[in-house]
PDB file of N, CA and C in Angstrom:
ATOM      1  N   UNK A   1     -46.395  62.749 -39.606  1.00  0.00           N
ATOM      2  CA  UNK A   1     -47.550  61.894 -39.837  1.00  0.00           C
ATOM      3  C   UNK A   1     -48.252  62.380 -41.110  1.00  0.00           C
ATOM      4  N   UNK A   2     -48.713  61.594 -41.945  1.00  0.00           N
ATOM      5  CA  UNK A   2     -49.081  61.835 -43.328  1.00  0.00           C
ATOM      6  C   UNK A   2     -50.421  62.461 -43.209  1.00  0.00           C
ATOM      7  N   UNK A   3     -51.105  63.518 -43.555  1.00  0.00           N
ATOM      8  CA  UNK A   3     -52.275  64.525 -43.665  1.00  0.00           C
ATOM      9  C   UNK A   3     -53.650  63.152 -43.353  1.00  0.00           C
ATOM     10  N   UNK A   4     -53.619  62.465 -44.087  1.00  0.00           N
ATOM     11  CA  UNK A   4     -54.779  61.219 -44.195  1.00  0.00           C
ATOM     12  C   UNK A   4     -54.785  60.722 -43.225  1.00  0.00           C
ATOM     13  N   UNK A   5     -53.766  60.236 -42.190  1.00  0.00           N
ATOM     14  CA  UNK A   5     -53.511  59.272 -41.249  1.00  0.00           C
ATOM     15  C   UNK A   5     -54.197  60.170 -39.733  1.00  0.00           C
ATOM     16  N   UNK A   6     -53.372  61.544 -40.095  1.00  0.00           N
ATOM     17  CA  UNK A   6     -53.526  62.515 -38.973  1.00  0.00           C
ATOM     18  C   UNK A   6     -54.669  63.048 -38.927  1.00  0.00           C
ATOM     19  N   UNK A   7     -55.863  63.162 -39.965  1.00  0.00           N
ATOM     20  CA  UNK A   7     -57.090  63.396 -39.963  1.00  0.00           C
ATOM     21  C   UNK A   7     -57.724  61.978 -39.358  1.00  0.00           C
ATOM     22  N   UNK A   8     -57.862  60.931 -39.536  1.00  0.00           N
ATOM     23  CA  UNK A   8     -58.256  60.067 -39.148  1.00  0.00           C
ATOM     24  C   UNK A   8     -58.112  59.890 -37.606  1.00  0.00           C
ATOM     25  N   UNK A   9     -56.935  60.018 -37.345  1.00  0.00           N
ATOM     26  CA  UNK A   9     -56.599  59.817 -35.512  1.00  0.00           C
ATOM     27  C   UNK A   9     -57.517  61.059 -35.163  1.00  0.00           C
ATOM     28  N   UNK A  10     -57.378  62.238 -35.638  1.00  0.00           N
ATOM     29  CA  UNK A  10     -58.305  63.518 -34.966  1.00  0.00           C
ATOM     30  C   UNK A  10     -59.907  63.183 -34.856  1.00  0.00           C
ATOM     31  N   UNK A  11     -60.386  62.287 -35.636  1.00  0.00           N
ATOM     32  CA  UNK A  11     -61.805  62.056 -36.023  1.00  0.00           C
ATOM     33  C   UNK A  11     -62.155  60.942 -34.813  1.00  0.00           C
ATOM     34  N   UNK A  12     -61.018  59.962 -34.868  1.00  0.00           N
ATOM     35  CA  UNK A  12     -60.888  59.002 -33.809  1.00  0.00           C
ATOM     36  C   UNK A  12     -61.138  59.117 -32.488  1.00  0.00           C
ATOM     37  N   UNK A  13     -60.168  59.926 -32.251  1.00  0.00           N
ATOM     38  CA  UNK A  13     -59.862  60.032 -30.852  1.00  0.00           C
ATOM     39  C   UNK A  13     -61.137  61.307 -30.150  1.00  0.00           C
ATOM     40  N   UNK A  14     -61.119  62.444 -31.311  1.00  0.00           N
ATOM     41  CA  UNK A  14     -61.928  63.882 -30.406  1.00  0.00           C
ATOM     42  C   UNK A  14     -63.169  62.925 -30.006  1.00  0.00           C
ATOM     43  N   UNK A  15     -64.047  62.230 -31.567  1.00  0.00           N
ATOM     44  CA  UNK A  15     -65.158  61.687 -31.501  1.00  0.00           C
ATOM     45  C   UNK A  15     -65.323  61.184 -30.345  1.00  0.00           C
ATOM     46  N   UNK A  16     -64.553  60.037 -29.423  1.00  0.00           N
ATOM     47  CA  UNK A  16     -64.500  59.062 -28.251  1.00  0.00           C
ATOM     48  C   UNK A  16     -64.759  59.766 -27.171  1.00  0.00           C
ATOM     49  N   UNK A  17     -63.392  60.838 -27.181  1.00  0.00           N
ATOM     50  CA  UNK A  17     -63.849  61.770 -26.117  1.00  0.00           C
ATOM     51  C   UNK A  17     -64.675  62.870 -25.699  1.00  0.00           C
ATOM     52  N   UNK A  18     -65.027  63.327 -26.795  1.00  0.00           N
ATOM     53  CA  UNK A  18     -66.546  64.215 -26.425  1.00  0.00           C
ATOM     54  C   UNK A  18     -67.791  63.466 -25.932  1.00  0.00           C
ATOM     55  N   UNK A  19     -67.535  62.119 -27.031  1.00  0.00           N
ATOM     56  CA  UNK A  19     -68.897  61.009 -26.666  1.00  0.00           C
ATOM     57  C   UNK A  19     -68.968  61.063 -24.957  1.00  0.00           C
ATOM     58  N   UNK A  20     -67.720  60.563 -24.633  1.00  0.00           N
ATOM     59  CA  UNK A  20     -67.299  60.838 -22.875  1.00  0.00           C
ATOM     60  C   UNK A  20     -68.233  61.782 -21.818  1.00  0.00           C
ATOM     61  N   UNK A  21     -67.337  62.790 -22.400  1.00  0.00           N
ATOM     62  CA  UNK A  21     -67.444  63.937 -21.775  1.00  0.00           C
ATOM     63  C   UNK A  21     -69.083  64.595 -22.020  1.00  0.00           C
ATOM     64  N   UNK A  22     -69.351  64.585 -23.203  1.00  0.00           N
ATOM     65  CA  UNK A  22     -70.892  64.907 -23.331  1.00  0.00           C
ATOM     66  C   UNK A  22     -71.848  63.837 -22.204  1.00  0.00           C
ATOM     67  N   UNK A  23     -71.562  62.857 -22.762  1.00  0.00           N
ATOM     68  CA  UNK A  23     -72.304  61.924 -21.798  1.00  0.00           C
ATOM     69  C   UNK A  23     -72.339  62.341 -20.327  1.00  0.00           C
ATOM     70  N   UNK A  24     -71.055  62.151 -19.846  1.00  0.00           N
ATOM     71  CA  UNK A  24     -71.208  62.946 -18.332  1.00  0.00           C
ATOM     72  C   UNK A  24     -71.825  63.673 -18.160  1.00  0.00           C
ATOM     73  N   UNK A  25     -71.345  64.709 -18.577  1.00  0.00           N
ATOM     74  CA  UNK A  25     -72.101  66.546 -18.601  1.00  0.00           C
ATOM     75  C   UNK A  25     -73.386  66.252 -18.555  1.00  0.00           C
ATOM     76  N   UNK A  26     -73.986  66.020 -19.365  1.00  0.00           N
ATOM     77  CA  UNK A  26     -75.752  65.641 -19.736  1.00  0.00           C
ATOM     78  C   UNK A  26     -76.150  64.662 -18.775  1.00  0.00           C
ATOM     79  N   UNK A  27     -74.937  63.874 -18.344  1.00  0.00           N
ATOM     80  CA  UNK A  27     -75.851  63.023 -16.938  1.00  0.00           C
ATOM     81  C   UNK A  27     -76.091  63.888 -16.005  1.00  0.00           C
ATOM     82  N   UNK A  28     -74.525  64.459 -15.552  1.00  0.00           N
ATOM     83  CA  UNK A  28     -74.999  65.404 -14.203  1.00  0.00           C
ATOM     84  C   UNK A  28     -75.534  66.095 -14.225  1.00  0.00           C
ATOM     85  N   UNK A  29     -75.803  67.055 -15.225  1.00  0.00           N
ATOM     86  CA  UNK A  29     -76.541  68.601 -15.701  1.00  0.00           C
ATOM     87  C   UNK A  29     -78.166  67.902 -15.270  1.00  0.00           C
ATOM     88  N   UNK A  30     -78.459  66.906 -16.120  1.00  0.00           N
ATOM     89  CA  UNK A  30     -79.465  65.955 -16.465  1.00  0.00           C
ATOM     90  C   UNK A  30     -80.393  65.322 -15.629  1.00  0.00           C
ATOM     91  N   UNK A  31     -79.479  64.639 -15.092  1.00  0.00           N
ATOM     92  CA  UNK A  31     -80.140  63.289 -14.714  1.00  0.00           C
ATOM     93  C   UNK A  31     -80.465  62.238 -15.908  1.00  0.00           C
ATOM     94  N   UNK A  32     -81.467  61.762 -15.224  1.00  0.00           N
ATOM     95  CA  UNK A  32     -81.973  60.933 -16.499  1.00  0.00           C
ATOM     96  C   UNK A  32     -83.586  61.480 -17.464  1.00  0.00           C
ATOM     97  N   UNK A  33     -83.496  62.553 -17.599  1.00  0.00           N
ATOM     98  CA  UNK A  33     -84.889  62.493 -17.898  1.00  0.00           C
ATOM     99  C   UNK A  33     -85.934  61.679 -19.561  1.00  0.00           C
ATOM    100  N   UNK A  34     -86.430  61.817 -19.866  1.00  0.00           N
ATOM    101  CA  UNK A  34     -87.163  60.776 -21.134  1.00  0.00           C
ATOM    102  C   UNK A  34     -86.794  61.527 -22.340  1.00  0.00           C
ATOM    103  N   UNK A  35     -85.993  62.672 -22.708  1.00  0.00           N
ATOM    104  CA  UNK A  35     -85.381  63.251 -23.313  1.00  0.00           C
ATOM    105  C   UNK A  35     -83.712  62.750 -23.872  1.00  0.00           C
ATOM    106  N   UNK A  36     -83.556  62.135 -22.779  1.00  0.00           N
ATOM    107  CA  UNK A  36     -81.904  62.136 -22.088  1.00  0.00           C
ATOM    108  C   UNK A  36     -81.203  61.876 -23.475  1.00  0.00           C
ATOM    109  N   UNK A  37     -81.205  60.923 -24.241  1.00  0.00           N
ATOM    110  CA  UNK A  37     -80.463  60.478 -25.351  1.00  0.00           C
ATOM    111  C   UNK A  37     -80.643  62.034 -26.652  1.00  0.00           C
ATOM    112  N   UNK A  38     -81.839  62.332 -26.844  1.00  0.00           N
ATOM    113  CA  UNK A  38     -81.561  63.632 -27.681  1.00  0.00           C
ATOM    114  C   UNK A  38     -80.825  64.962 -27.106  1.00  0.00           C
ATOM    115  N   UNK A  39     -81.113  64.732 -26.099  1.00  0.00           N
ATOM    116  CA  UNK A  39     -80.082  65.972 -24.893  1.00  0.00           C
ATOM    117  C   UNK A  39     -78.899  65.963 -25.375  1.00  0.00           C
ATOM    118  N   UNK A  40     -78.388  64.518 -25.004  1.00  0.00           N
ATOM    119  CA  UNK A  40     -77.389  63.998 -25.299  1.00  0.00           C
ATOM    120  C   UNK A  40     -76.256  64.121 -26.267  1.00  0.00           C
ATOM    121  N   UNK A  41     -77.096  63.291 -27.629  1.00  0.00           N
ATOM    122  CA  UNK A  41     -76.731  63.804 -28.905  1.00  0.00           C
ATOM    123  C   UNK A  41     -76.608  65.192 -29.299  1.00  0.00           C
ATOM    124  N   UNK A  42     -77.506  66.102 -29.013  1.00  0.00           N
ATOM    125  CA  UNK A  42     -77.432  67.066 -29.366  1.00  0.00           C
ATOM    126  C   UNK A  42     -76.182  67.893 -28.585  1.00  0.00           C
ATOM    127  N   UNK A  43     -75.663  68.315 -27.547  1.00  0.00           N
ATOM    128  CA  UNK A  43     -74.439  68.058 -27.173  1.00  0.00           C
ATOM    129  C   UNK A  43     -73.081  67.785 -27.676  1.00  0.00           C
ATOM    130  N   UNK A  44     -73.434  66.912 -28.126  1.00  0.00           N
ATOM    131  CA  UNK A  44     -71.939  66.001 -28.750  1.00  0.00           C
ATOM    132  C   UNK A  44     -72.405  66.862 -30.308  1.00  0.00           C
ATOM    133  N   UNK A  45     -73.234  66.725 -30.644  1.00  0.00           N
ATOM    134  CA  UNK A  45     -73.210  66.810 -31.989  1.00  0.00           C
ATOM    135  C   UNK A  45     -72.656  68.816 -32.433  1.00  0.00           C
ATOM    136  N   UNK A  46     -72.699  69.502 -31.433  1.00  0.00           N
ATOM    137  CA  UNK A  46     -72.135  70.491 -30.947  1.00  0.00           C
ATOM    138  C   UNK A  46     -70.834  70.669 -30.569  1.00  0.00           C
ATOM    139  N   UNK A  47     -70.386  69.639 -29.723  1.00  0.00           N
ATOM    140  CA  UNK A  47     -69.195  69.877 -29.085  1.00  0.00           C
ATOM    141  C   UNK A  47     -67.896  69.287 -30.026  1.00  0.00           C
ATOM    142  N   UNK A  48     -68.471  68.240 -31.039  1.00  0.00           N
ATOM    143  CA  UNK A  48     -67.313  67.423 -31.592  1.00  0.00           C
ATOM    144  C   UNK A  48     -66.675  67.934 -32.850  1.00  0.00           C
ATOM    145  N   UNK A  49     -67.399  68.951 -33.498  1.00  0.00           N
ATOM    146  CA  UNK A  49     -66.585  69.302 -34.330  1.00  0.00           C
ATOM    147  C   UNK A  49     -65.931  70.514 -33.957  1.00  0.00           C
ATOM    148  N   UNK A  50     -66.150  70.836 -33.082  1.00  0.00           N
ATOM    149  CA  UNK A  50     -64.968  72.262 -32.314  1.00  0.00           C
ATOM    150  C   UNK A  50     -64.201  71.580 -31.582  1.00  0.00           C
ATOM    151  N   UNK A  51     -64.374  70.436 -31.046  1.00  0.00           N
ATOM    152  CA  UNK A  51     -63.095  69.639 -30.159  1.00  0.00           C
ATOM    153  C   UNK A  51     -62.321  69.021 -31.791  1.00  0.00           C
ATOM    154  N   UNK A  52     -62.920  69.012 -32.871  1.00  0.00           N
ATOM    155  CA  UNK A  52     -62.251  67.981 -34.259  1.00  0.00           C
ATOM    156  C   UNK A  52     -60.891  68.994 -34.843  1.00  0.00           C
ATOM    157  N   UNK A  53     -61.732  70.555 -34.721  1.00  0.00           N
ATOM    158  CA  UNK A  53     -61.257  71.444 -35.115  1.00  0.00           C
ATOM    159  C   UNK A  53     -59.906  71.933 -34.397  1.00  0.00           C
ATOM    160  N   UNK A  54     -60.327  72.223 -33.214  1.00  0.00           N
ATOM    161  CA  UNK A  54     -59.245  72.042 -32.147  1.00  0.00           C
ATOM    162  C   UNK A  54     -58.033  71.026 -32.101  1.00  0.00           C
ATOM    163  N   UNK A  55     -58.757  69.642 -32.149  1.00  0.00           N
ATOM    164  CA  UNK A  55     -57.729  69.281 -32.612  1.00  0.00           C
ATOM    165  C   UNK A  55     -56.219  68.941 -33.031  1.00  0.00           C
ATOM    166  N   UNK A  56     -57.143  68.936 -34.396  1.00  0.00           N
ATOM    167  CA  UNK A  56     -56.390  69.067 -35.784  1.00  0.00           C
ATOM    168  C   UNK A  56     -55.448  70.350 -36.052  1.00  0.00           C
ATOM    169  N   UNK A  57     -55.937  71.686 -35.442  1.00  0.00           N
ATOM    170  CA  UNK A  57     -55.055  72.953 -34.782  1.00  0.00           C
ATOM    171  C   UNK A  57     -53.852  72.771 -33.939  1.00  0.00           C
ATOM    172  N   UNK A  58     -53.778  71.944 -33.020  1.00  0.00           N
ATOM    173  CA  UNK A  58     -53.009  71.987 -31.969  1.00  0.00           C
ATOM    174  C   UNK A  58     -52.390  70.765 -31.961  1.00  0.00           C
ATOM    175  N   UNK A  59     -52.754  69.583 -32.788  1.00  0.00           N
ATOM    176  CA  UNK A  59     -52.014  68.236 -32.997  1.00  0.00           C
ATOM    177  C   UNK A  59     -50.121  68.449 -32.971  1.00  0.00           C
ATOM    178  N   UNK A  60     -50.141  69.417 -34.280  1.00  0.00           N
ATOM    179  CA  UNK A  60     -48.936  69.466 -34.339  1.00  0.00           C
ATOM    180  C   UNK A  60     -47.991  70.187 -33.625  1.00  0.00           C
ATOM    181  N   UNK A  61     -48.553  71.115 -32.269  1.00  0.00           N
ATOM    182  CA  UNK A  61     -47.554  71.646 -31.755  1.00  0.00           C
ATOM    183  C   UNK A  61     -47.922  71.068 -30.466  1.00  0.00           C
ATOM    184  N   UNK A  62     -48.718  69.914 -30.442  1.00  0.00           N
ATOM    185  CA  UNK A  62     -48.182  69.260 -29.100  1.00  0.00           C
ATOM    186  C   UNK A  62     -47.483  67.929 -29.528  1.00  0.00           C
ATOM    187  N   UNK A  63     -47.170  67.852 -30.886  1.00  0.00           N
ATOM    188  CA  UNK A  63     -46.183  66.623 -31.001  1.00  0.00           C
ATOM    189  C   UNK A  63     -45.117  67.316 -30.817  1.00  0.00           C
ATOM    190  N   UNK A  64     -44.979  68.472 -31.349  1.00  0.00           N
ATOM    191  CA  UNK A  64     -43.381  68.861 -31.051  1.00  0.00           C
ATOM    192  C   UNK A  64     -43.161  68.976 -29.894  1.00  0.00           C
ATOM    193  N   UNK A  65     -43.798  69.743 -28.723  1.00  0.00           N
ATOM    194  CA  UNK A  65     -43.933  69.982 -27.434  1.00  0.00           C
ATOM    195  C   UNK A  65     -43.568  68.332 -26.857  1.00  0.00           C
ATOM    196  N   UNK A  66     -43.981  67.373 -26.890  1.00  0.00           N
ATOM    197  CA  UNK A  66     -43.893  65.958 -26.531  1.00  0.00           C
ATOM    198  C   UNK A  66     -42.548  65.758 -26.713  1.00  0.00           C
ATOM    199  N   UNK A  67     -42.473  65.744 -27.905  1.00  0.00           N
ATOM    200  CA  UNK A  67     -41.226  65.410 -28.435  1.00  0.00           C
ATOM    201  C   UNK A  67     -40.053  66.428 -27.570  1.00  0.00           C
ATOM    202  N   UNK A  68     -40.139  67.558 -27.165  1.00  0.00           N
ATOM    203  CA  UNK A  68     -39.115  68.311 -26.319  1.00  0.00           C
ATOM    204  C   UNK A  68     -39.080  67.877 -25.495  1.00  0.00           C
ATOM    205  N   UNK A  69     -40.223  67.512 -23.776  1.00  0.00           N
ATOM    206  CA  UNK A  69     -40.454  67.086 -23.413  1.00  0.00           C
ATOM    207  C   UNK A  69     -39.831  65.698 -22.829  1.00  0.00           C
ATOM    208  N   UNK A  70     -39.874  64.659 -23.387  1.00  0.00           N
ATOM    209  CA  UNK A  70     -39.279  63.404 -23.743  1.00  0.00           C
ATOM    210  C   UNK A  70     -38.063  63.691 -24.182  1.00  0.00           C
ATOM    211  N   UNK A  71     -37.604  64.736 -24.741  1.00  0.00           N
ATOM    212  CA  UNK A  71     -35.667  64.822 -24.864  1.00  0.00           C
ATOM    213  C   UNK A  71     -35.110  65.185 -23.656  1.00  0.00           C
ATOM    214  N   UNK A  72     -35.677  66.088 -22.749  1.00  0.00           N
ATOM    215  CA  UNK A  72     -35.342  66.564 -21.643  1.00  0.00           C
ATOM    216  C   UNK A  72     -35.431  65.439 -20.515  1.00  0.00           C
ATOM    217  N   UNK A  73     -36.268  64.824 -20.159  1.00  0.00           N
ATOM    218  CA  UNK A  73     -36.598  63.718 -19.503  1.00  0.00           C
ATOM    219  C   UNK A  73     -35.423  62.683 -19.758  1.00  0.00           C
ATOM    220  N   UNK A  74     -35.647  62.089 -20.719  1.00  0.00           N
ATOM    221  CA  UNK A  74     -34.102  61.025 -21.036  1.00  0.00           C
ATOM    222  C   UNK A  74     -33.634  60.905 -22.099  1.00  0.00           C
ATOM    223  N   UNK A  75     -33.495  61.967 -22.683  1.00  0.00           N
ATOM    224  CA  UNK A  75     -32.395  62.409 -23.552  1.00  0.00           C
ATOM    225  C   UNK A  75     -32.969  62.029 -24.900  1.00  0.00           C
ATOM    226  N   UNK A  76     -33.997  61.257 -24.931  1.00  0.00           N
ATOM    227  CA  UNK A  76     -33.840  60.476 -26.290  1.00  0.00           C
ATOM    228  C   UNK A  76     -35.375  61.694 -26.922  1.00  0.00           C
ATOM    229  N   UNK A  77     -35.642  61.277 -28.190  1.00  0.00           N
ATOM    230  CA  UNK A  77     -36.647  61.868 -28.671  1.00  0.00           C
ATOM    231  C   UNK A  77     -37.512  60.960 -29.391  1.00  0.00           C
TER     232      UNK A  77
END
């Protein structure tokens, strides 16, 4: 996958899922209190570039890992 393309999916995808996962966390931790949305943000705005970083680290050795994976399963890759 070309450096540009593969930064983009990492920005894509971590962003979505921290949004997720922060959100939860800060609900249950939370509740709702009159704070809730800066709680919130602040959270994510923490968590997403170490999940971006992460990543972009580990992208490529869980494509290969997949890719083994899927050969073993049915042969193909």
């Amino acid at each position: 996958m070309p450096r540009k393309a593969r930064l983009i999916l990492i920005v894509l995808m971590t962003s979505v899922m921290v949004l997720m996962v922060t959100l939860i966390a800060t609900l249950i931790n939370l509740g709702l209190p009159s704070d809730f949305v800066v709680q919130w943000m602040k959270a994510y705005f923490i968590a997403w570039p170490i999940a971006a970083a992460t990543g972009y680290l580990v992208m490529p050795s869980a494509r290969r890992l997949t890719d083994r994976i899927l050969t073993r399963i049915d042969g193909t890759a």
